[in-house]
C-alpha atoms as a PDB file:
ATOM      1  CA  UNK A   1      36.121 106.637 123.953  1.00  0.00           C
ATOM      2  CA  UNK A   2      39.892 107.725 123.190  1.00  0.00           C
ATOM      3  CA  UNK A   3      41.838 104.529 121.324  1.00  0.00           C
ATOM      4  CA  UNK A   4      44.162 103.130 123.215  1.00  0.00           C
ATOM      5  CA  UNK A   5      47.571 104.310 123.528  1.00  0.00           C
ATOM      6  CA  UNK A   6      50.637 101.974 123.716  1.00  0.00           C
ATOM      7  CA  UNK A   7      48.499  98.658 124.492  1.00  0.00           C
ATOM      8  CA  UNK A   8      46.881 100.644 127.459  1.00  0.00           C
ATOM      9  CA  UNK A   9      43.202 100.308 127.602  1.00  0.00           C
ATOM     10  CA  UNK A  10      42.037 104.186 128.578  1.00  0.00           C
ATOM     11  CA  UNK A  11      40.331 104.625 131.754  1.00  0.00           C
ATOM     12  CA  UNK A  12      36.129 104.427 131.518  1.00  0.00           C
ATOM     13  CA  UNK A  13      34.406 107.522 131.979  1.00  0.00           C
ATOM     14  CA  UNK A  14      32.569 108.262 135.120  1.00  0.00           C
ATOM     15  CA  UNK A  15      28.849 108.310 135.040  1.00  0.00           C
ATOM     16  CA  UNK A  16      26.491 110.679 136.852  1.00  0.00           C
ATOM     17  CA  UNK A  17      23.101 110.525 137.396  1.00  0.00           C
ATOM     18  CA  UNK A  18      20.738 112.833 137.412  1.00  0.00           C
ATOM     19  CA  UNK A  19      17.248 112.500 138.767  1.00  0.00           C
ATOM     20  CA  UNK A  20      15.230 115.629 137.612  1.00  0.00           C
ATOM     21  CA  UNK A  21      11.630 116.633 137.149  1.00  0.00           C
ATOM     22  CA  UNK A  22       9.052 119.057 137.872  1.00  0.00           C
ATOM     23  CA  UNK A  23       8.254 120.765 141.218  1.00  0.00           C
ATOM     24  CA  UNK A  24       6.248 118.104 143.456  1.00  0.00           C
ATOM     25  CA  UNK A  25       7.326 115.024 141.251  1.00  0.00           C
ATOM     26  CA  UNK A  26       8.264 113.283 144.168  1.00  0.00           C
ATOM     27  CA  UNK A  27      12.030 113.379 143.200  1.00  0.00           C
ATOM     28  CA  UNK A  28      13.106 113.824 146.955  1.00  0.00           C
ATOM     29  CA  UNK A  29      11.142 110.904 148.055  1.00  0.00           C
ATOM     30  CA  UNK A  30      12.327 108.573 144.703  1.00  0.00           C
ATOM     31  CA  UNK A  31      15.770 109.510 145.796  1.00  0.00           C
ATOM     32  CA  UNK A  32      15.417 108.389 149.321  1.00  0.00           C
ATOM     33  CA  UNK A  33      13.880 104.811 148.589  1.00  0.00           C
ATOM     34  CA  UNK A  34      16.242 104.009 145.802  1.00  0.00           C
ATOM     35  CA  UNK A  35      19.480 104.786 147.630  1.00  0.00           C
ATOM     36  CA  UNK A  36      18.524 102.135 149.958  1.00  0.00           C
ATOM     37  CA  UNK A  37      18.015  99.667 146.933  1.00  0.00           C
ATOM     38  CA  UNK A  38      21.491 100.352 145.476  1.00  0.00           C
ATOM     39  CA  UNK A  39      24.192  98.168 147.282  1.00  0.00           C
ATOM     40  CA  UNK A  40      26.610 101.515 146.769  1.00  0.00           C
ATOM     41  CA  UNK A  41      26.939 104.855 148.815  1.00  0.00           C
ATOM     42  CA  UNK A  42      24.998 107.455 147.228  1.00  0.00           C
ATOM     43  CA  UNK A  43      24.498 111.338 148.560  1.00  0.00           C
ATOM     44  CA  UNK A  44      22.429 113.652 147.140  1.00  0.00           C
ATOM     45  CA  UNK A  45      23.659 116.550 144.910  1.00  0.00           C
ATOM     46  CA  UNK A  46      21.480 119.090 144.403  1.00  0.00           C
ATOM     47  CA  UNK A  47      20.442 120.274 141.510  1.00  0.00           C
ATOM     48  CA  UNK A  48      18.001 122.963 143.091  1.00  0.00           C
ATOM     49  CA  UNK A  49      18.766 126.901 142.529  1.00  0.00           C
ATOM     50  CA  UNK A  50      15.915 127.537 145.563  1.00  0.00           C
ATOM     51  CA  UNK A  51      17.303 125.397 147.984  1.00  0.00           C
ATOM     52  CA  UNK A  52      20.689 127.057 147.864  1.00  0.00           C
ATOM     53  CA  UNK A  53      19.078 130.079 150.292  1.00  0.00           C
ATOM     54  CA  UNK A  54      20.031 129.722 153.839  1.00  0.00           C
ATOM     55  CA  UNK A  55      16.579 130.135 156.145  1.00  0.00           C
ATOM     56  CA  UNK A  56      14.095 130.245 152.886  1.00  0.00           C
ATOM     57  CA  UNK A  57      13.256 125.986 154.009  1.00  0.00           C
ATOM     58  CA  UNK A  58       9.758 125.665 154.158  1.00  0.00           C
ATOM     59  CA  UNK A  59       8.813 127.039 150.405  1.00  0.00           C
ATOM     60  CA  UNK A  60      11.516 125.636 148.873  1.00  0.00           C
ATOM     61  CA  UNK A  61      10.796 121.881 149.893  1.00  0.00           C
ATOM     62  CA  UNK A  62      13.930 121.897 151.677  1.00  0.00           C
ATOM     63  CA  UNK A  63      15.168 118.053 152.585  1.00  0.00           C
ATOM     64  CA  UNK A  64      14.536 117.736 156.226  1.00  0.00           C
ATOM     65  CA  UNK A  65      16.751 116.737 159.326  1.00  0.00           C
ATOM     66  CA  UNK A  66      16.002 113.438 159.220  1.00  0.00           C
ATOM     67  CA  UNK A  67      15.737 112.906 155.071  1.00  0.00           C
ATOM     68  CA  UNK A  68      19.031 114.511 155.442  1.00  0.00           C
ATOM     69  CA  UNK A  69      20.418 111.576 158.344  1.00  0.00           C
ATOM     70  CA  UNK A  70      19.588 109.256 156.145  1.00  0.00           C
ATOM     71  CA  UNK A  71      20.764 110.395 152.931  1.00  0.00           C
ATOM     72  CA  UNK A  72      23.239 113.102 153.115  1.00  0.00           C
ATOM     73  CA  UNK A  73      22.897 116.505 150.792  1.00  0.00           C
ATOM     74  CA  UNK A  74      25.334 118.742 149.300  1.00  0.00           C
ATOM     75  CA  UNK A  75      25.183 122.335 147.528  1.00  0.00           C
ATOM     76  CA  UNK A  76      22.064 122.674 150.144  1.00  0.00           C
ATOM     77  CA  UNK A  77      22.266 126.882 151.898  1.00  0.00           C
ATOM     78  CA  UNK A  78      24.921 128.538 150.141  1.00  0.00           C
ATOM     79  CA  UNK A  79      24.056 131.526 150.316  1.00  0.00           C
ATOM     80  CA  UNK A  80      22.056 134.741 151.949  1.00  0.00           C
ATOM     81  CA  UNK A  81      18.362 135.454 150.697  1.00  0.00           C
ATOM     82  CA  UNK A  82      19.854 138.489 149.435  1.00  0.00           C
ATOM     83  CA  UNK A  83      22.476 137.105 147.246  1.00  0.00           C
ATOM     84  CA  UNK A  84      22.092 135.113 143.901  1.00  0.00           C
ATOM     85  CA  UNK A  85      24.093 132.274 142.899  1.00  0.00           C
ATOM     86  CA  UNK A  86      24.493 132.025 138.835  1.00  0.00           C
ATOM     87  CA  UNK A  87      24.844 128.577 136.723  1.00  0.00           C
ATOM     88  CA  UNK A  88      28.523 129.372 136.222  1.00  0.00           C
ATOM     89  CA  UNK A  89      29.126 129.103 140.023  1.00  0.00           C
ATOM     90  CA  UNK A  90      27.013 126.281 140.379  1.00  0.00           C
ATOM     91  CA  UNK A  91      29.617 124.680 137.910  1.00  0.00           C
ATOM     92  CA  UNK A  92      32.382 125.298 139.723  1.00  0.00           C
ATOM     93  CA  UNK A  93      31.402 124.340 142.734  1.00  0.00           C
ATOM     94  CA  UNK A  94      30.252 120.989 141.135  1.00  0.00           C
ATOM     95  CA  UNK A  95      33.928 120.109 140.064  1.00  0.00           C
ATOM     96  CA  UNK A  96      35.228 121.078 142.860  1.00  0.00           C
ATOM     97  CA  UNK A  97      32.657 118.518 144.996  1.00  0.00           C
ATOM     98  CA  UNK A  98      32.620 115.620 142.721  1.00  0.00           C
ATOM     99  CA  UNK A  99      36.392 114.373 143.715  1.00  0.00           C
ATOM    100  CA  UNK A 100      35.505 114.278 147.219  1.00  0.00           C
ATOM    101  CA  UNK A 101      32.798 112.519 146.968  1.00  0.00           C
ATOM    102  CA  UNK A 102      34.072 110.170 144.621  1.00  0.00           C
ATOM    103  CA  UNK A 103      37.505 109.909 146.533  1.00  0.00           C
ATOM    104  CA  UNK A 104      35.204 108.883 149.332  1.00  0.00           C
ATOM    105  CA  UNK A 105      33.801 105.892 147.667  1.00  0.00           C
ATOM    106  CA  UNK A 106      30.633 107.797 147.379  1.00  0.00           C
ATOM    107  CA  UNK A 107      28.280 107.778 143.959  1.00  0.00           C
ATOM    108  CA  UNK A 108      27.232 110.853 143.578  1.00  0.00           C
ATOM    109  CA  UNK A 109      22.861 111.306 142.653  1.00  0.00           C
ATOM    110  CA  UNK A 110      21.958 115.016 141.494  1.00  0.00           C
ATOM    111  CA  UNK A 111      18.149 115.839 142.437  1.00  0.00           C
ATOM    112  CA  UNK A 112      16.623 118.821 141.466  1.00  0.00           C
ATOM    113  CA  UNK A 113      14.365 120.486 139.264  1.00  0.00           C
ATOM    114  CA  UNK A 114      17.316 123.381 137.702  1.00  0.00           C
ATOM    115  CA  UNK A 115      17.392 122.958 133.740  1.00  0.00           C
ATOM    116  CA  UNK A 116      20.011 125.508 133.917  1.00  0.00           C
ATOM    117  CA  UNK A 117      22.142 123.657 136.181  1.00  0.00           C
ATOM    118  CA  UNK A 118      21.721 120.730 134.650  1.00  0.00           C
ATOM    119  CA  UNK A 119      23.045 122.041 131.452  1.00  0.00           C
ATOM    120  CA  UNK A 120      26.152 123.847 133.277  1.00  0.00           C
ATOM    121  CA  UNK A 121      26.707 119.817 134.520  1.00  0.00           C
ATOM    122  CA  UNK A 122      26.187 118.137 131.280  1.00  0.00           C
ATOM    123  CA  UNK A 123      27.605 121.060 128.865  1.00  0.00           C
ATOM    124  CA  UNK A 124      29.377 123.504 130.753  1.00  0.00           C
ATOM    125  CA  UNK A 125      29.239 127.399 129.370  1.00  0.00           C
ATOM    126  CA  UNK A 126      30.977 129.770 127.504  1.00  0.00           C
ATOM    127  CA  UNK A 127      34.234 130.572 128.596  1.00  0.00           C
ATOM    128  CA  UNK A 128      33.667 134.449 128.352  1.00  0.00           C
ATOM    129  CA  UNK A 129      36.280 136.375 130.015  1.00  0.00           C
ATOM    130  CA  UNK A 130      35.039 139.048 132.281  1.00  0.00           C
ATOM    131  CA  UNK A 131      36.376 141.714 134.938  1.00  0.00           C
ATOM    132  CA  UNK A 132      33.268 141.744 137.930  1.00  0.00           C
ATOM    133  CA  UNK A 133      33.439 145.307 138.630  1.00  0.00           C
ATOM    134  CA  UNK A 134      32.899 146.153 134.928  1.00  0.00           C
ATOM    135  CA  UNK A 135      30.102 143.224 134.899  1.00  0.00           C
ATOM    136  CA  UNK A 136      28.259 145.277 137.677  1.00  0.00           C
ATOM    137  CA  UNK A 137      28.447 148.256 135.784  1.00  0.00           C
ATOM    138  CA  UNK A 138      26.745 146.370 132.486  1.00  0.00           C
ATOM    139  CA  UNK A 139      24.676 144.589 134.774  1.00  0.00           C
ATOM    140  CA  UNK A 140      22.712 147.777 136.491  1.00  0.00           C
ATOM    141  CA  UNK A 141      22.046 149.321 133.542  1.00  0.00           C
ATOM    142  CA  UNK A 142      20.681 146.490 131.683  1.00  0.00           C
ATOM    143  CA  UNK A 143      18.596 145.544 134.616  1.00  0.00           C
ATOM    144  CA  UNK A 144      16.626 148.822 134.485  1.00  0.00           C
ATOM    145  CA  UNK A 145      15.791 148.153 131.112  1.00  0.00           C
ATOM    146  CA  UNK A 146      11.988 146.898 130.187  1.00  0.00           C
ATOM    147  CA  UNK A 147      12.218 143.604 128.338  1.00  0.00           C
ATOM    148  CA  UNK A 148      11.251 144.804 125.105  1.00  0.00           C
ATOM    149  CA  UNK A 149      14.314 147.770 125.117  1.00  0.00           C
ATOM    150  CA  UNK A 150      16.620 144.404 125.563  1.00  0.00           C
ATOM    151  CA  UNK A 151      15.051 142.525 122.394  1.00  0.00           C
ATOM    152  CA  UNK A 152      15.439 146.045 120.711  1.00  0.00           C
ATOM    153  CA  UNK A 153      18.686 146.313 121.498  1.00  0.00           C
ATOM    154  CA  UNK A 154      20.238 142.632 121.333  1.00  0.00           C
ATOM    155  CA  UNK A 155      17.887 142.869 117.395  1.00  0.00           C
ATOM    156  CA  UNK A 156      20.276 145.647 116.305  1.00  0.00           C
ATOM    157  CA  UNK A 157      23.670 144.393 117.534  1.00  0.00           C
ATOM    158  CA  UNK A 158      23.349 140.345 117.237  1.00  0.00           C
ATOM    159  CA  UNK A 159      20.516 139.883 115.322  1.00  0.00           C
ATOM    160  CA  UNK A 160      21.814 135.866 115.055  1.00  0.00           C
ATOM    161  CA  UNK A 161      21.317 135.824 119.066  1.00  0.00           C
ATOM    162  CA  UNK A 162      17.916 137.920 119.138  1.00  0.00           C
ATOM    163  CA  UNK A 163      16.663 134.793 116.811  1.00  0.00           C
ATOM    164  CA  UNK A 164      17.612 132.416 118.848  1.00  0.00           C
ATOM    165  CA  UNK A 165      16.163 133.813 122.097  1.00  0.00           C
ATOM    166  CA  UNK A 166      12.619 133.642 123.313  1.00  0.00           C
ATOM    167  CA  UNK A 167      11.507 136.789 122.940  1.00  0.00           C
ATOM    168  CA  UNK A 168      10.324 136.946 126.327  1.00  0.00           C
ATOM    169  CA  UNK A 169      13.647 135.278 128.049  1.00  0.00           C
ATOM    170  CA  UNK A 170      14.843 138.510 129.688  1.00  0.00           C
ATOM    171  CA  UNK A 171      17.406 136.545 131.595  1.00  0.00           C
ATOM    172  CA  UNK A 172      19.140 135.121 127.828  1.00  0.00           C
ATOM    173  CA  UNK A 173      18.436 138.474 126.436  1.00  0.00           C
ATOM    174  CA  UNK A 174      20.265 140.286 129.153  1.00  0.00           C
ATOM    175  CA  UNK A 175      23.360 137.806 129.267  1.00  0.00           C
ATOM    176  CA  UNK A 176      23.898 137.853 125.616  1.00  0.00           C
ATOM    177  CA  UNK A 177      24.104 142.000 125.562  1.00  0.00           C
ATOM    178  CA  UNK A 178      26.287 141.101 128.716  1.00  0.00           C
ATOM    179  CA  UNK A 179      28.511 139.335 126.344  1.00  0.00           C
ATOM    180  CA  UNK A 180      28.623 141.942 123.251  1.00  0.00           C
ATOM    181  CA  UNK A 181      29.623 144.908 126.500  1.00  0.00           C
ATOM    182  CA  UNK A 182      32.205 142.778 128.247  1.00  0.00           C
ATOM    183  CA  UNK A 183      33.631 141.303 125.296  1.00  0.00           C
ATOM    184  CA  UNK A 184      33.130 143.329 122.108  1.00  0.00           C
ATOM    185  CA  UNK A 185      31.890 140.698 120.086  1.00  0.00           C
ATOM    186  CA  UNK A 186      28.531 139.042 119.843  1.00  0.00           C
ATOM    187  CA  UNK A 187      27.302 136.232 121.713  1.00  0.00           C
ATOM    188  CA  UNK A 188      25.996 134.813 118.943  1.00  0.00           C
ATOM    189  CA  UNK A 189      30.016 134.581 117.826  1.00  0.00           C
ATOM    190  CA  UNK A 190      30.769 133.003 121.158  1.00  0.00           C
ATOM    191  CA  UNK A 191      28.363 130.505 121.246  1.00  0.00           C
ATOM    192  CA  UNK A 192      29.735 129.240 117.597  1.00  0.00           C
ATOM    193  CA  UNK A 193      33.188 128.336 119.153  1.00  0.00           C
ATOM    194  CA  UNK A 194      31.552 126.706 122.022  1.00  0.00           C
ATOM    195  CA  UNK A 195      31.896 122.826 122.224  1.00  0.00           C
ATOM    196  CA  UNK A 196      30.483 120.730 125.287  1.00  0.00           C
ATOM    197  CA  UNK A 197      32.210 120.075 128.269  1.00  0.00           C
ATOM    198  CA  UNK A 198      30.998 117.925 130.585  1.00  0.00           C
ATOM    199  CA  UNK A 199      31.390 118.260 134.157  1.00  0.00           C
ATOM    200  CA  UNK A 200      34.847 116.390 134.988  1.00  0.00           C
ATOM    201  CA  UNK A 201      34.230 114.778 131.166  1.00  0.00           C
ATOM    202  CA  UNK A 202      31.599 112.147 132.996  1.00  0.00           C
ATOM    203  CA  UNK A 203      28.570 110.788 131.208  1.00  0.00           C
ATOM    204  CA  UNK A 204      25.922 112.034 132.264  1.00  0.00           C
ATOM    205  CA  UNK A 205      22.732 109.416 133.109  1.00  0.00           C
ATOM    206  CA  UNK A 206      19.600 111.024 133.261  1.00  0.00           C
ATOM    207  CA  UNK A 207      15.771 110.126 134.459  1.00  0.00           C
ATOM    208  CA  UNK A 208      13.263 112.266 133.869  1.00  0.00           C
ATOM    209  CA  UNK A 209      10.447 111.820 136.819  1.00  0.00           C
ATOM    210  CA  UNK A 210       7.207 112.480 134.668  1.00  0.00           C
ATOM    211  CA  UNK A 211       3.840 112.259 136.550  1.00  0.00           C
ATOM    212  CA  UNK A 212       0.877 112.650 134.479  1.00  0.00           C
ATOM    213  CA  UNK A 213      -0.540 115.998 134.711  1.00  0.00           C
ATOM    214  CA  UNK A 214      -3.227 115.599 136.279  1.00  0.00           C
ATOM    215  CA  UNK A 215      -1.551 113.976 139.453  1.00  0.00           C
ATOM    216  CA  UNK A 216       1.250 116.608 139.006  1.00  0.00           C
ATOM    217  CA  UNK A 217      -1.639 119.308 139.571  1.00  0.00           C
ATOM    218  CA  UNK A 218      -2.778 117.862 142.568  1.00  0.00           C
ATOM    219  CA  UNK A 219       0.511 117.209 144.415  1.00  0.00           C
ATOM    220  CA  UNK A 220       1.164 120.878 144.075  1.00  0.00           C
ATOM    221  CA  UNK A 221      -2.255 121.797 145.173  1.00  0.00           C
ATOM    222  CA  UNK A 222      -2.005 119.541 148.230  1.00  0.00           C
ATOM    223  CA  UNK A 223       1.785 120.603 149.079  1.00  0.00           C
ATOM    224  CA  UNK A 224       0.826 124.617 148.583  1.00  0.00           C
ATOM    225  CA  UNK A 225      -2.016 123.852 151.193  1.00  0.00           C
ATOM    226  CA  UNK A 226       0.806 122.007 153.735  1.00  0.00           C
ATOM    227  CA  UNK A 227       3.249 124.430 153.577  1.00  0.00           C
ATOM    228  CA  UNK A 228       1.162 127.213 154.393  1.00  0.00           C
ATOM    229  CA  UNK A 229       0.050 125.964 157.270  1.00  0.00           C
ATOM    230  CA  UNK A 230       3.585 124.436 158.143  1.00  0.00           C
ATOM    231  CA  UNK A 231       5.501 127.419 159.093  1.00  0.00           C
ATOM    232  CA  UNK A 232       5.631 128.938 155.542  1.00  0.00           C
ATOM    233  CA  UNK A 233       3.978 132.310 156.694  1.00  0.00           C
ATOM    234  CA  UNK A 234       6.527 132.150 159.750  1.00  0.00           C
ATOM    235  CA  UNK A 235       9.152 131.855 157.790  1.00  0.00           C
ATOM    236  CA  UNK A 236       8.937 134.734 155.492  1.00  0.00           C
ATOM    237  CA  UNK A 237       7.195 136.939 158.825  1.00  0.00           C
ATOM    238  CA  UNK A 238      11.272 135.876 160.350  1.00  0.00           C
ATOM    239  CA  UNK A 239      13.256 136.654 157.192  1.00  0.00           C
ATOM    240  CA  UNK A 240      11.510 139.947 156.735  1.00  0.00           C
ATOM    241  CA  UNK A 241      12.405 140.976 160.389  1.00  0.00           C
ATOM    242  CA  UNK A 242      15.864 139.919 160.162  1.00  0.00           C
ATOM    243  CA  UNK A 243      15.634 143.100 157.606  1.00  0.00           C
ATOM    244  CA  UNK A 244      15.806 141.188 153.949  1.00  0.00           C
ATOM    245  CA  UNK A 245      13.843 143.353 151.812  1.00  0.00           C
ATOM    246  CA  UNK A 246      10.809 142.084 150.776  1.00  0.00           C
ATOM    247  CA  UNK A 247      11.863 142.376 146.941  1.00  0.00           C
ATOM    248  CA  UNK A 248      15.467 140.674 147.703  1.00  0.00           C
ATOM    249  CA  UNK A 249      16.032 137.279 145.380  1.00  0.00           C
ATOM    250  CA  UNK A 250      15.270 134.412 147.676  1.00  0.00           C
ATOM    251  CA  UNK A 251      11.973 136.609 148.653  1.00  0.00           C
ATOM    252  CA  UNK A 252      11.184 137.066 144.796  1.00  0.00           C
ATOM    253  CA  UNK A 253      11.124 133.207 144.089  1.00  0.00           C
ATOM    254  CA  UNK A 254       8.331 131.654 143.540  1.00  0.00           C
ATOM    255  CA  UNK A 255       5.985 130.901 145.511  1.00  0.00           C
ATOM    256  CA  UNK A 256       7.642 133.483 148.683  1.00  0.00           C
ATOM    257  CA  UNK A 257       6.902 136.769 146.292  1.00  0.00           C
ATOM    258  CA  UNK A 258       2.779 135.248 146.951  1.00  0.00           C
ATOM    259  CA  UNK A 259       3.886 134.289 150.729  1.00  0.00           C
ATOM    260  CA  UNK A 260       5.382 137.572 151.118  1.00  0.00           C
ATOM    261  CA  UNK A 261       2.388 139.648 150.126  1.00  0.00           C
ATOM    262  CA  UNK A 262       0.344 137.799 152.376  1.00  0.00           C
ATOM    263  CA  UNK A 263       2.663 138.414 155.451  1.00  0.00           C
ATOM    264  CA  UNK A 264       2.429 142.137 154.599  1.00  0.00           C
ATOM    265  CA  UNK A 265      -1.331 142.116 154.634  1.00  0.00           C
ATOM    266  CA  UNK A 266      -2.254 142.653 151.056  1.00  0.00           C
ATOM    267  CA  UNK A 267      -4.055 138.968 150.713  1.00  0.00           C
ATOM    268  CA  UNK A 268      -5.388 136.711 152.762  1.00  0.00           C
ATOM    269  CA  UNK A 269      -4.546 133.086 153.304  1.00  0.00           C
ATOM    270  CA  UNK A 270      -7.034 131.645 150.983  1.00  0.00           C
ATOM    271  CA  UNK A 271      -5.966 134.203 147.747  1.00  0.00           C
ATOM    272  CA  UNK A 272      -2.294 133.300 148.789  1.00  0.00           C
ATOM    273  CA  UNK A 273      -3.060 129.617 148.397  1.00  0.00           C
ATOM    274  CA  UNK A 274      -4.676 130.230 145.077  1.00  0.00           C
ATOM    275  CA  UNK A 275      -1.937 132.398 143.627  1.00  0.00           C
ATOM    276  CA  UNK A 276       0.696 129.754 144.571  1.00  0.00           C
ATOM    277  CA  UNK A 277      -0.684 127.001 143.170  1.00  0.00           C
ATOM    278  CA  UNK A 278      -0.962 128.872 139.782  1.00  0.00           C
ATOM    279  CA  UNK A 279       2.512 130.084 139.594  1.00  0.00           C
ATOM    280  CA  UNK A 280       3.406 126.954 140.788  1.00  0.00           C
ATOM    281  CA  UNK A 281       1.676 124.911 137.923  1.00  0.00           C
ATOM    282  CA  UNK A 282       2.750 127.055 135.209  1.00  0.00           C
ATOM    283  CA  UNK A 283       6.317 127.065 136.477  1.00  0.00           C
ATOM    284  CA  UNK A 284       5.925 123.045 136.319  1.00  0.00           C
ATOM    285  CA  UNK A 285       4.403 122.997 132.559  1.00  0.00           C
ATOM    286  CA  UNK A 286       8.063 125.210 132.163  1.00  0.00           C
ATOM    287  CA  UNK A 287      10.078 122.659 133.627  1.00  0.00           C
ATOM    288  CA  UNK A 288       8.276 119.558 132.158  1.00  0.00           C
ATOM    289  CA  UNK A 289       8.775 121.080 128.367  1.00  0.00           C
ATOM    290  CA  UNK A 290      12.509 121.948 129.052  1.00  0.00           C
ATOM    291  CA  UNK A 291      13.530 118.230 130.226  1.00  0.00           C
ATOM    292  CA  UNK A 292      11.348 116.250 127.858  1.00  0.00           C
ATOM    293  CA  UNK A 293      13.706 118.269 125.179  1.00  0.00           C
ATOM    294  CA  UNK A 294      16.525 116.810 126.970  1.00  0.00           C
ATOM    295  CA  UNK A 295      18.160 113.087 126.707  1.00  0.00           C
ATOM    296  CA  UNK A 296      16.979 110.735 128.948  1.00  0.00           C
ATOM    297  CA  UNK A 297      17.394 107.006 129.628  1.00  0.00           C
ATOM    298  CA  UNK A 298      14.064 106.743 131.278  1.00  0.00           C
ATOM    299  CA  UNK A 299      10.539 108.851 131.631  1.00  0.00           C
ATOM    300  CA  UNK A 300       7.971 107.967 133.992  1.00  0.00           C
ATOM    301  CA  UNK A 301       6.251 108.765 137.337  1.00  0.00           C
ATOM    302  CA  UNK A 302       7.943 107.334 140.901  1.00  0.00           C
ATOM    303  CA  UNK A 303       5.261 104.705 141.083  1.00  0.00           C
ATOM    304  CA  UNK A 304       6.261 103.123 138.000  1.00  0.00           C
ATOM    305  CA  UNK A 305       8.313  99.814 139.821  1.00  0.00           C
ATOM    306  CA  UNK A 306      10.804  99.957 136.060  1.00  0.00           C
ATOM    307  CA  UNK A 307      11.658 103.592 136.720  1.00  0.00           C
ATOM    308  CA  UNK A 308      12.795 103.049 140.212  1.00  0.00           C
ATOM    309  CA  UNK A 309      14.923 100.054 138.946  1.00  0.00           C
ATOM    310  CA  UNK A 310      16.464 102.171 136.263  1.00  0.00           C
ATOM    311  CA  UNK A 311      17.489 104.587 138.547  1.00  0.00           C
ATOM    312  CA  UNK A 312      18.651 101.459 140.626  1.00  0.00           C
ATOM    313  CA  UNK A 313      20.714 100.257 137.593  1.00  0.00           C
ATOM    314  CA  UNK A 314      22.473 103.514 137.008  1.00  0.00           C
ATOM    315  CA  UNK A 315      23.853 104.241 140.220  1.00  0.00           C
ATOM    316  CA  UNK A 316      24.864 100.768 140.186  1.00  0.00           C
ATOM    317  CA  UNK A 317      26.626 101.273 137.270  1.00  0.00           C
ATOM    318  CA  UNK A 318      28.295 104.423 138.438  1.00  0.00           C
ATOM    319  CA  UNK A 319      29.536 103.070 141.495  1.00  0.00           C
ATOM    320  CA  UNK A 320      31.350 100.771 139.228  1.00  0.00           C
ATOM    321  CA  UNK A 321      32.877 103.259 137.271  1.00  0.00           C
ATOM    322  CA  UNK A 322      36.421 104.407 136.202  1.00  0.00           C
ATOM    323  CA  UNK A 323      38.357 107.374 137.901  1.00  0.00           C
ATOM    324  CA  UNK A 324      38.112 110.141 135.680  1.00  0.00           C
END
């Protein structure tokens, strides 16, 4: 915290907390019984990159109608199954939210399972300057590239960045030869300037919602087997007449790229339902090693009574905050 200036105590920071976890943690549910708890108004923010596709509901565990009546949800369909929606935008459409809701009296919960966007929150990226037309042009021919011609390439002209980079992280791999076209010098150069920014410069508060593995496994199990037989098939069967190709982004999430090759006949029901629920575990060991690298001021699963009244204290807390 800044001294203060002429005898003028500086304002507090705000805080913001963030609720995150794994796929089928419960977070949606957690959120829901703890806003009641709180004493403050608190909406939802999502911290989902699924969730953002208008019409893709079902496989993307969607807040319903009512969840949404009773605790209202922002940065929810944004966009077309055929569109994407990067971190950076995420970002800026988080600043430009957080006022409102905060000039509203509201405290502000993000809930989702997005490492990524819960770095562009708590960090904020580099500030790379780039002309979209000529980022298209980079773009389409890096995207035809097999991942190991990317390592190859990013090896020879930022060898500091190829280091640093899972091998097998296409997405990091592509952005950081992004960088070195657009820009003319390495990422690797960027990223040494960079210093944190957090969203609006709030504290962020995080909990981690951590079930044991074993429970994890079966929530996902169980939810796989509801969705499919909750409109899940319909869904894609609706979005693939509408005329999104079958290989557009919101049909290549997970989960819907499974769904998908079930509507078109090449699996049944019963291989679908097996295929999800491994993608959808291994995508859940992802997330679960990503967060528990992250700060936290609790771990633990939602039936843990001291979680919940962590989570309790923080929005508390943050509904008490300074203006920022």
């Amino acid at each position: 915290m800044a001294a203060p200036q002429d005898g003028v105590p500086p304002r507090p920071r705000r805080r913001l907390v963030a609720l995150v976890g794994p796929t089928a943690a419960g977070k949606t549910e957690l959120a829901l019984r703890t806003a009641q708890r709180v004493g403050v108004r608190v909406e939802v923010v999502s911290l989902d990159s699924r969730q953002l596709y208008i019409g893709l509901d079902v496989g993307t565990g969607k807040p319903t109608a009512p969840e949404r009546a009773r605790l209202p949800h922002h940065l929810l369909d944004r966009i077309a199954p055929a569109e994407t929606f990067t971190a950076g935008r995420y970002r800026r459409e988080l600043e430009e939210l957080l006022p409102a809701l905060w000039g509203r009296g509201v405290v502000p919960l993000l809930v989702g399972g997005a490492g990524f966007y819960l770095r562009a929150a708590a960090e904020g990226f580099i500030a790379v300057p780039d002309d979209p037309v000529r980022l298209r042009e980079v773009r389409h021919g890096l995207v035809a590239l097999a991942t190991d011609e990317l390592r190859a390439r990013l090896s020879s002209a930022d060898p500091a960045s190829a280091a640093r980079i899972h091998p097998n992280d296409r997405y990091r791999l592509q952005r950081a030869l992004e960088i070195l076209e657009l820009t003319g010098q390495p990422a690797s150069r960027w990223n040494a300037q960079f210093r944190p920014h957090p969203v609006h410069g709030a504290q962020l508060c995080v909990v981690h919602l951590s079930p044991p593995r074993a429970v994890l496994h079966e929530r996902i199990a169980e939810r796989a087997a509801r969705w499919l037989t909750g409109g899940w098939y319909e869904e894609v069967q609706a979005r693939l007449g509408e005329g999104f190709a079958p290989d557009c982004p919101g049909l290549r999430m997970l989960g819907y790229r499974e769904v998908v090759e079930w509507v078109l006949g090449r699996r049944d029901r019963e291989q679908t339902l097996a295929r999800v629920i491994v993608s959808t575990r291994r995508y859940a060991r992802q997330q679960e090693t990503w967060f528990r690298k992250q700060p936290a001021v609790a771990r633990g699963d939602a039936v843990q009574a001291d979680l919940e009244t962590v989570l309790v204290r923080e929005l508390h807390e943050a509904g008490q905050g300074g203006t920022p």
